[in-house]
PDB file of N, CA and C in Angstrom:
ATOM      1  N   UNK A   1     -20.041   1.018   5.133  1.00  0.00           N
ATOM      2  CA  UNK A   1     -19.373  -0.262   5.079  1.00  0.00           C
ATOM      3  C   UNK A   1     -18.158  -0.227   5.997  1.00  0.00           C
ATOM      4  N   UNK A   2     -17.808  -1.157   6.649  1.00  0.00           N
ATOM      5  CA  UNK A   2     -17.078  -1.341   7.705  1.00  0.00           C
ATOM      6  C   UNK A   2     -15.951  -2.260   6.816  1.00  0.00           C
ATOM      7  N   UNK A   3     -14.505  -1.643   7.757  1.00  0.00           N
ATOM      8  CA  UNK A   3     -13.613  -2.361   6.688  1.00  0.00           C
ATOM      9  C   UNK A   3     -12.409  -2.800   7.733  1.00  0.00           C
ATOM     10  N   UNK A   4     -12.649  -4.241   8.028  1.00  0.00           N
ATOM     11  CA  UNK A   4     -12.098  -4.388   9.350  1.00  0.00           C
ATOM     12  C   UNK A   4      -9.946  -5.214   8.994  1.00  0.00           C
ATOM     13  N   UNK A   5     -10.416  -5.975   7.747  1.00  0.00           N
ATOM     14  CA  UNK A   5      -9.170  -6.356   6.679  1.00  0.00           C
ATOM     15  C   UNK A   5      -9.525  -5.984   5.686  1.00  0.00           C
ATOM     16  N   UNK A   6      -8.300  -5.412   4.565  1.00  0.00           N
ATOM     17  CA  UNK A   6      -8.415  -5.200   2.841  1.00  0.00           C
ATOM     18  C   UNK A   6      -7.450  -6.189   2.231  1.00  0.00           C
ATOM     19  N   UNK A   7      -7.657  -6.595   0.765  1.00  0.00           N
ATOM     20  CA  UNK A   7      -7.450  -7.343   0.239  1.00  0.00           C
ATOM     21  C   UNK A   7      -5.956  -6.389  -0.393  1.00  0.00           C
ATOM     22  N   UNK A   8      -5.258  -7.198  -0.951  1.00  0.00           N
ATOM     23  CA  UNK A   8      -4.232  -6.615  -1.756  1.00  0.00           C
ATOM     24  C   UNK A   8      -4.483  -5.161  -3.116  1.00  0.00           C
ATOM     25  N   UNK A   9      -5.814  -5.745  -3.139  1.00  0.00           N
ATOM     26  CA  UNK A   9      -6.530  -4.666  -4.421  1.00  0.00           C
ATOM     27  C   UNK A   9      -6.756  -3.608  -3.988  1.00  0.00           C
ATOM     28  N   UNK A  10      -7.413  -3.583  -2.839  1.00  0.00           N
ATOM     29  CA  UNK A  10      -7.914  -2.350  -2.355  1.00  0.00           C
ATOM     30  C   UNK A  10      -6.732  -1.096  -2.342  1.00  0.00           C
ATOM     31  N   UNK A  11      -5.457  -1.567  -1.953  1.00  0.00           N
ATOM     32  CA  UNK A  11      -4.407  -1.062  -1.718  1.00  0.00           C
ATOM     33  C   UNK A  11      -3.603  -0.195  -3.228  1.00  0.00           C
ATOM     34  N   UNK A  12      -4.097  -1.406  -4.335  1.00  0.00           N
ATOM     35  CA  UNK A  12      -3.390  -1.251  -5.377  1.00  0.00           C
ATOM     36  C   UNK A  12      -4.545  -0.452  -5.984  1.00  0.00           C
ATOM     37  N   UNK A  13      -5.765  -0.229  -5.673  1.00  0.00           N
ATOM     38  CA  UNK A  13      -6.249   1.104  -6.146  1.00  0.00           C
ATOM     39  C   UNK A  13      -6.045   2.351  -6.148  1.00  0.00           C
ATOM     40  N   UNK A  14      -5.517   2.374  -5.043  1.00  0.00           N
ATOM     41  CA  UNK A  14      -5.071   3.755  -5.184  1.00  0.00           C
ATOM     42  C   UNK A  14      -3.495   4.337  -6.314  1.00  0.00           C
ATOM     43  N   UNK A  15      -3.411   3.470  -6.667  1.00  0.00           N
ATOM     44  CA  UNK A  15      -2.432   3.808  -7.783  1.00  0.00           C
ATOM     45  C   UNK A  15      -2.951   4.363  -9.355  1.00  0.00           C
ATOM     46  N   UNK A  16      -4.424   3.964  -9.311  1.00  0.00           N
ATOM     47  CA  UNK A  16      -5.202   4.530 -10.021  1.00  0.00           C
ATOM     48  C   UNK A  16      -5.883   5.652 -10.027  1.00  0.00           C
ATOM     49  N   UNK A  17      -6.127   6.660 -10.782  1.00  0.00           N
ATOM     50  CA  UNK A  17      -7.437   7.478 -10.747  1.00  0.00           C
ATOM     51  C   UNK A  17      -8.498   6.921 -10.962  1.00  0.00           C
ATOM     52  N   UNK A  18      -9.500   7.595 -10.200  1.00  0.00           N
ATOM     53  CA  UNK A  18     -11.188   7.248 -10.632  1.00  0.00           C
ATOM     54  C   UNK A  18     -11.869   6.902  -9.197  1.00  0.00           C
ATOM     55  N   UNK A  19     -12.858   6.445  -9.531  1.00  0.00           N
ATOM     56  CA  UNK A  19     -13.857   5.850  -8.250  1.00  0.00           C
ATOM     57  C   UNK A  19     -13.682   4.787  -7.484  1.00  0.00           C
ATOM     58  N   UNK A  20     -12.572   3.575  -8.426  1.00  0.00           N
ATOM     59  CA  UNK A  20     -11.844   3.158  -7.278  1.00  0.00           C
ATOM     60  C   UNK A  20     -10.870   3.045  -6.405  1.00  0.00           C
ATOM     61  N   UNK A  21      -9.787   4.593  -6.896  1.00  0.00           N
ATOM     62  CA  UNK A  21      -9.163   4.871  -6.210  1.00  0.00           C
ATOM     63  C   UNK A  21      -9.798   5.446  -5.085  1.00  0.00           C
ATOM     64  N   UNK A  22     -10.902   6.497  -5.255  1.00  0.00           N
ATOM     65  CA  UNK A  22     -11.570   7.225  -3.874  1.00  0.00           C
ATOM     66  C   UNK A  22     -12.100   6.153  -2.944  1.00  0.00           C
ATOM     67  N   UNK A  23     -12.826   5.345  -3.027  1.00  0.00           N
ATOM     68  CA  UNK A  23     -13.694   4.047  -2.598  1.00  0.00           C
ATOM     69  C   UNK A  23     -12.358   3.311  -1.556  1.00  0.00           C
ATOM     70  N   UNK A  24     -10.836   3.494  -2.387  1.00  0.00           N
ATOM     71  CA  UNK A  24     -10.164   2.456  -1.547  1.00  0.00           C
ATOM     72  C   UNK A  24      -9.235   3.825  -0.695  1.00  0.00           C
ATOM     73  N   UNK A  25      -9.504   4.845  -0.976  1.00  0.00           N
ATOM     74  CA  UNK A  25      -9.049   5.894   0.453  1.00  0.00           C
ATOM     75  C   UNK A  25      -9.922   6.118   1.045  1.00  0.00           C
ATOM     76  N   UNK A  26     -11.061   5.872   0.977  1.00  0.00           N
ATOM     77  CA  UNK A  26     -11.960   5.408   2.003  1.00  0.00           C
ATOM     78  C   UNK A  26     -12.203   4.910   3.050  1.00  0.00           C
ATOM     79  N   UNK A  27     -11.770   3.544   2.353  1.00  0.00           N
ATOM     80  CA  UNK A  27     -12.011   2.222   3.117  1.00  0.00           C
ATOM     81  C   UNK A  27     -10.761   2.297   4.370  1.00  0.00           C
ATOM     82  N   UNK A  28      -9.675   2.690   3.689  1.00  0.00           N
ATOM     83  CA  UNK A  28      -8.568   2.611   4.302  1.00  0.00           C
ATOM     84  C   UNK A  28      -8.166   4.117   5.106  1.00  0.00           C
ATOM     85  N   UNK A  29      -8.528   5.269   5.290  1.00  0.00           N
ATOM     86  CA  UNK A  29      -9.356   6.089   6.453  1.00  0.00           C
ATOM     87  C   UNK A  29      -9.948   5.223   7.353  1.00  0.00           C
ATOM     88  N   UNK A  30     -10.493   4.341   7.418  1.00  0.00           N
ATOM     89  CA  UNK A  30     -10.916   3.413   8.467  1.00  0.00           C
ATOM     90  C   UNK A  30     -10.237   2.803   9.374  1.00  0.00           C
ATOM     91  N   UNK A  31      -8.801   2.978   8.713  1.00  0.00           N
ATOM     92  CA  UNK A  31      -7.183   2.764   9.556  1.00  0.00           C
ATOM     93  C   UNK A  31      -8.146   0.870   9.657  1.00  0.00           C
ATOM     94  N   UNK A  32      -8.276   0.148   8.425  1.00  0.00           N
ATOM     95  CA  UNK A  32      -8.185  -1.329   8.633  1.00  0.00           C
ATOM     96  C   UNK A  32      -7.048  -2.412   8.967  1.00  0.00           C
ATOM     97  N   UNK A  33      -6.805  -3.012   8.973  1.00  0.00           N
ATOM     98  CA  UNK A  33      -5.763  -4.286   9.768  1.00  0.00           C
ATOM     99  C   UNK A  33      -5.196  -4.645   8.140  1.00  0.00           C
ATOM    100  N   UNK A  34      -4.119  -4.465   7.781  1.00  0.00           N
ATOM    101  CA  UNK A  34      -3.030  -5.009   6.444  1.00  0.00           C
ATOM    102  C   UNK A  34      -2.637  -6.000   7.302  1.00  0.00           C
ATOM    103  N   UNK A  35      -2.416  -6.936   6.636  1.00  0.00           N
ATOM    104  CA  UNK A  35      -1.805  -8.314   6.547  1.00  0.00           C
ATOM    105  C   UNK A  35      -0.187  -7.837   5.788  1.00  0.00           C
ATOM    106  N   UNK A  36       1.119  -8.667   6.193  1.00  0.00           N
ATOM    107  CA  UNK A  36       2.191  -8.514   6.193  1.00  0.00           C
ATOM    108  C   UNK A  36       2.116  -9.080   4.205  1.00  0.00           C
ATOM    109  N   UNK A  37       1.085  -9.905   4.214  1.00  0.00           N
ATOM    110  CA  UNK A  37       1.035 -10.499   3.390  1.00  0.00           C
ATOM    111  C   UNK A  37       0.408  -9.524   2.223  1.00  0.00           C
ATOM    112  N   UNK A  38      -0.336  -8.877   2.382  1.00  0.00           N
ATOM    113  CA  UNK A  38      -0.733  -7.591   1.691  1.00  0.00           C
ATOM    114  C   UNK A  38      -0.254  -6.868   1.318  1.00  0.00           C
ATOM    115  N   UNK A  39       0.560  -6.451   2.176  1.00  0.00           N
ATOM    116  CA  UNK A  39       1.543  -5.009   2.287  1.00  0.00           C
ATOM    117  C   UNK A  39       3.230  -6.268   1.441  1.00  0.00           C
ATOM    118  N   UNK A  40       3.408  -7.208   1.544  1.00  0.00           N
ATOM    119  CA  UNK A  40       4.175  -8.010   0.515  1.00  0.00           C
ATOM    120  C   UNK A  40       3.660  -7.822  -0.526  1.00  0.00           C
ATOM    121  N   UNK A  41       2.952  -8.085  -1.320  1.00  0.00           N
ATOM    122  CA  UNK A  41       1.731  -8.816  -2.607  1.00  0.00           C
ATOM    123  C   UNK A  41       1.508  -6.969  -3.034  1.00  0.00           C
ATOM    124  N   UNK A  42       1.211  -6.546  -2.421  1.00  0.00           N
ATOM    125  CA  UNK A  42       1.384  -5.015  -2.885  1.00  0.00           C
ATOM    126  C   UNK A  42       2.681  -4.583  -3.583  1.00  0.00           C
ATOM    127  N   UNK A  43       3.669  -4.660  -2.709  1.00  0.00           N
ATOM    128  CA  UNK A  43       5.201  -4.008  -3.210  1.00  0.00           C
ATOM    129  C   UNK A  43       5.441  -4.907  -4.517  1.00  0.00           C
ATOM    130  N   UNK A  44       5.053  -6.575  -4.839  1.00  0.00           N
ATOM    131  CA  UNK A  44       5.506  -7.264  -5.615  1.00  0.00           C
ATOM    132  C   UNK A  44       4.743  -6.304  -7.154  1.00  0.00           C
ATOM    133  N   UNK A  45       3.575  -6.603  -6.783  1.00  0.00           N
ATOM    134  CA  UNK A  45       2.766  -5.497  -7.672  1.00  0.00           C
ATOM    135  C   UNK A  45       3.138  -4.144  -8.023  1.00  0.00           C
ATOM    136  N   UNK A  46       3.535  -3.214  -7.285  1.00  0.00           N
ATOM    137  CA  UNK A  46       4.233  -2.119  -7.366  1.00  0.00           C
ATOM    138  C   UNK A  46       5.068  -2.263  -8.314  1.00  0.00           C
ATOM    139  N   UNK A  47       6.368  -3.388  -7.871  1.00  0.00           N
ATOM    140  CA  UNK A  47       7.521  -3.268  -8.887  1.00  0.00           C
ATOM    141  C   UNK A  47       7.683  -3.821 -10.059  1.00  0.00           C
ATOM    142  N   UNK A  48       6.794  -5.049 -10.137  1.00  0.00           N
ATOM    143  CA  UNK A  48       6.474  -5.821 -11.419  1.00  0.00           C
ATOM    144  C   UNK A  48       5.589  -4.857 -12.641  1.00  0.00           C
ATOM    145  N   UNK A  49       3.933  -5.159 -12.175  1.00  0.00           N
ATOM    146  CA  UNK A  49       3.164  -4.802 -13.058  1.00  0.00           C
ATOM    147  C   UNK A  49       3.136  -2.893 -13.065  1.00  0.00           C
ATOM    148  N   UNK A  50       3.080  -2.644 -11.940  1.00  0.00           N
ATOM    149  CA  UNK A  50       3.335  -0.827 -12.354  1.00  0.00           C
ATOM    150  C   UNK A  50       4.578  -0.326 -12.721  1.00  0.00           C
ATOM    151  N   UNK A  51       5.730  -0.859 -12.501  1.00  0.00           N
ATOM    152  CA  UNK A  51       6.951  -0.293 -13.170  1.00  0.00           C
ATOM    153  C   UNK A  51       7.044   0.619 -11.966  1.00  0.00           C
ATOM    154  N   UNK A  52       7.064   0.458 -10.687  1.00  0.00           N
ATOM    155  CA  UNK A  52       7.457   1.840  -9.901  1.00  0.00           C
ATOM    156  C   UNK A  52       9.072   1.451  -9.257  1.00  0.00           C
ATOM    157  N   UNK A  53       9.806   2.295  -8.976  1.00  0.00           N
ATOM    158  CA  UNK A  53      11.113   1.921  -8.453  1.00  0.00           C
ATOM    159  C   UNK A  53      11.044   1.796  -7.119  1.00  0.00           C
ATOM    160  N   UNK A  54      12.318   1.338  -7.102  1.00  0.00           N
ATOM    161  CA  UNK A  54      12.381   0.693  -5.023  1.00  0.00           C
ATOM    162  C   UNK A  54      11.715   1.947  -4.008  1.00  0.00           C
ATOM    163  N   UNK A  55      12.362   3.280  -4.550  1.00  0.00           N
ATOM    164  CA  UNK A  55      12.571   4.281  -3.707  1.00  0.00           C
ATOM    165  C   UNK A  55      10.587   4.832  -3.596  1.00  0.00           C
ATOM    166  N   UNK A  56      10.179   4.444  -5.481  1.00  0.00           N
ATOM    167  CA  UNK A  56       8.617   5.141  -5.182  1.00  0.00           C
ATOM    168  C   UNK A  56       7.677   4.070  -4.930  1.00  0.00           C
ATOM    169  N   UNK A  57       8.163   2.704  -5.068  1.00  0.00           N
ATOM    170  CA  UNK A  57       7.329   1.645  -3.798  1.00  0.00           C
ATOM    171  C   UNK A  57       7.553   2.272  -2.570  1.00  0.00           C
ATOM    172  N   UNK A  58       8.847   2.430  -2.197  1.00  0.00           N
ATOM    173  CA  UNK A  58       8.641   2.885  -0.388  1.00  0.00           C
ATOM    174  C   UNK A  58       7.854   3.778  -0.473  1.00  0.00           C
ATOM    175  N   UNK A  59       7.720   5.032  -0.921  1.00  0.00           N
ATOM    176  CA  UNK A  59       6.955   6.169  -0.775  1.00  0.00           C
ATOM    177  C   UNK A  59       5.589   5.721  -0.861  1.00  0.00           C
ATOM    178  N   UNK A  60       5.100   5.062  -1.916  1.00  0.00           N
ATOM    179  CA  UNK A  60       3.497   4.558  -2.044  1.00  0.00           C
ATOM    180  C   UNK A  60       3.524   3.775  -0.485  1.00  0.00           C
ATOM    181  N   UNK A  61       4.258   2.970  -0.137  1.00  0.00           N
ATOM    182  CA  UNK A  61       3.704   1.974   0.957  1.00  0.00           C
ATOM    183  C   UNK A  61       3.945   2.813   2.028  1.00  0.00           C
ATOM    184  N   UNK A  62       4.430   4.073   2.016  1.00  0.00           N
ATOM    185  CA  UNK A  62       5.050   4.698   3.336  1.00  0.00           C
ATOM    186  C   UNK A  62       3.511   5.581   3.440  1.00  0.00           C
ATOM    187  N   UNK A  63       3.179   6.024   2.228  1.00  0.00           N
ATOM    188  CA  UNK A  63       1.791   6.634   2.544  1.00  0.00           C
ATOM    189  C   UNK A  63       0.526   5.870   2.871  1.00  0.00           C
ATOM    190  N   UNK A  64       0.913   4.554   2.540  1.00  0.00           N
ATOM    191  CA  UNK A  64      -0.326   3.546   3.613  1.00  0.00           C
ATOM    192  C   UNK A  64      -0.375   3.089   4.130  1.00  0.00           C
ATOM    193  N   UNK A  65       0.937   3.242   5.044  1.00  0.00           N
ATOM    194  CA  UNK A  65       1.087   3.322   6.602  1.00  0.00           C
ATOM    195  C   UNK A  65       0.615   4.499   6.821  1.00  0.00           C
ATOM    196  N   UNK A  66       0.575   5.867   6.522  1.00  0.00           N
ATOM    197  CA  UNK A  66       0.208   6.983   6.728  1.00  0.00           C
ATOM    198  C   UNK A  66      -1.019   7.014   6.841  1.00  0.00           C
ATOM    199  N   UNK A  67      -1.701   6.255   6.093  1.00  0.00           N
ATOM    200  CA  UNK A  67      -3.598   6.249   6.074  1.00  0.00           C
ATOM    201  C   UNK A  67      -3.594   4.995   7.354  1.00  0.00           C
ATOM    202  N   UNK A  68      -3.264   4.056   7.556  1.00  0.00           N
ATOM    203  CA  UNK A  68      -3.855   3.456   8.146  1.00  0.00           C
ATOM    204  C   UNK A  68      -3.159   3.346   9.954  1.00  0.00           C
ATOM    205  N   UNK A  69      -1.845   3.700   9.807  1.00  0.00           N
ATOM    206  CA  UNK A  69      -1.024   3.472  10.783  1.00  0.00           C
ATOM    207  C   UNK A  69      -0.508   2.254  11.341  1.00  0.00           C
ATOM    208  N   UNK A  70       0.070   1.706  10.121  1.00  0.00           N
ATOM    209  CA  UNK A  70       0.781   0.502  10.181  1.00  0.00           C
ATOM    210  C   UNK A  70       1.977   0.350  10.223  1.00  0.00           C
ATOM    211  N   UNK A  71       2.837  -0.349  11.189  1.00  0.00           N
ATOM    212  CA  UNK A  71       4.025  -0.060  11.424  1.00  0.00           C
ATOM    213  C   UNK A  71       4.774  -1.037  10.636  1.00  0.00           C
ATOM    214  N   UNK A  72       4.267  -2.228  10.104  1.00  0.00           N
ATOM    215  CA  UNK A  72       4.789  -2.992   9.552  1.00  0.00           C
ATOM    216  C   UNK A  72       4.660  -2.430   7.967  1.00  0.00           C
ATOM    217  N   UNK A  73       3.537  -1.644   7.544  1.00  0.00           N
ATOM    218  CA  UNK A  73       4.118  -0.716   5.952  1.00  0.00           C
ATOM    219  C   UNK A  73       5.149   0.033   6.282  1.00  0.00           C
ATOM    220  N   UNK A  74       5.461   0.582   7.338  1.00  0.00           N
ATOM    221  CA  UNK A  74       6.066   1.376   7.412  1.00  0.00           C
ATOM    222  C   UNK A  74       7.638   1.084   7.393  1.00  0.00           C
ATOM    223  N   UNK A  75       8.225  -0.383   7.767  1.00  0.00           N
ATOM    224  CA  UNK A  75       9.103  -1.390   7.997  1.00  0.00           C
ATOM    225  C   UNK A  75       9.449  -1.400   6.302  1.00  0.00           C
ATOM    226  N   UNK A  76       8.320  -1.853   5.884  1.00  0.00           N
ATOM    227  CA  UNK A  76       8.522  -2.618   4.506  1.00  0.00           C
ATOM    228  C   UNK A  76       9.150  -1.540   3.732  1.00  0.00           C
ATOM    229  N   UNK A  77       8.459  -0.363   3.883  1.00  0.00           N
ATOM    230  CA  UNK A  77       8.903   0.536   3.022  1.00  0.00           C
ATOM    231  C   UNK A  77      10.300   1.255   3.302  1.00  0.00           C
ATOM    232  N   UNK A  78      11.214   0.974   4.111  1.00  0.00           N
ATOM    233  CA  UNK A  78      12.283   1.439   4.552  1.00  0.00           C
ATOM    234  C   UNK A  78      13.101   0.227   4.122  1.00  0.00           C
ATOM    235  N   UNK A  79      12.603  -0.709   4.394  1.00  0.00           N
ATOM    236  CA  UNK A  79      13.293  -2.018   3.694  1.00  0.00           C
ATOM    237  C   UNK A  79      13.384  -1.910   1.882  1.00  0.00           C
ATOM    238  N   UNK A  80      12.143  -1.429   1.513  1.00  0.00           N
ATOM    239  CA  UNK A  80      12.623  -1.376  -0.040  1.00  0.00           C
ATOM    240  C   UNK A  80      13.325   0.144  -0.596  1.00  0.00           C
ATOM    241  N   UNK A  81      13.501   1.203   0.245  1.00  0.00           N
ATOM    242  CA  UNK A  81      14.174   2.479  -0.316  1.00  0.00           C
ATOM    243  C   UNK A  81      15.544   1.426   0.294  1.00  0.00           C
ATOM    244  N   UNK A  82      16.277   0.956   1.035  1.00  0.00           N
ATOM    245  CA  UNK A  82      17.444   0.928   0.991  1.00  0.00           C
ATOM    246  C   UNK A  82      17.600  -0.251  -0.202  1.00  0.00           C
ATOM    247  N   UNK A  83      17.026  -1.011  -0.717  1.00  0.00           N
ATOM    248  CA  UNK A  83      17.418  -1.803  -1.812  1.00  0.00           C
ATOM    249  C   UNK A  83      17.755  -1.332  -3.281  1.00  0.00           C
ATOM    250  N   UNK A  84      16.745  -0.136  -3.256  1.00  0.00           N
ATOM    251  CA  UNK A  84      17.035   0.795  -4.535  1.00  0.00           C
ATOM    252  C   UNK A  84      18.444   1.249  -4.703  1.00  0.00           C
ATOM    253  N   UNK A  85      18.996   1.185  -5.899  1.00  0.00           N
ATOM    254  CA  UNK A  85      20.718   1.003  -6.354  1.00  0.00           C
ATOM    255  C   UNK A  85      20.585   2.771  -6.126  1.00  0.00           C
TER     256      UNK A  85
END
């Protein structure tokens, strides 16, 4: 399967264990195209429904820039470690 954009989910799988965490480091090894809007809708998710802090949103989004090589996760996530108190 070819994975040319991912949805916000795909992203937020990997915060999980199981088969759809592997399935979405997968997909995203494919180094696919994030939307600014994704990589947003992700961090909102991060800090709301998972309870993660500013500093371990950056780290999660800094590692999927790392899988995919996105410079704009990589933005975001430097933008949310300096917001962390």
């Amino acid at each position: 399967m070819s994975a040319e954009f991912v949805d916000t989910n795909i992203v937020l799988y990997l915060l999980d264990e199981g088969p759809k965490a592997d399935r979405a480091e997968t997909i995203l090894a494919q180094r696919p195209c994030i939307s600014v809007q994704v990589l947003n809708e992700a961090m909102v998710n991060c800090r709301r429904k998972a309870g993660l802090t500013w500093i371990e949103t950056g780290t999660f989004l800094a590692g999927i820039q790392t899988l995919v090589g996105s410079r704009s996760g990589r933005e975001c996530a430097r933008r949310c470690v300096r917001r962390d108190p």
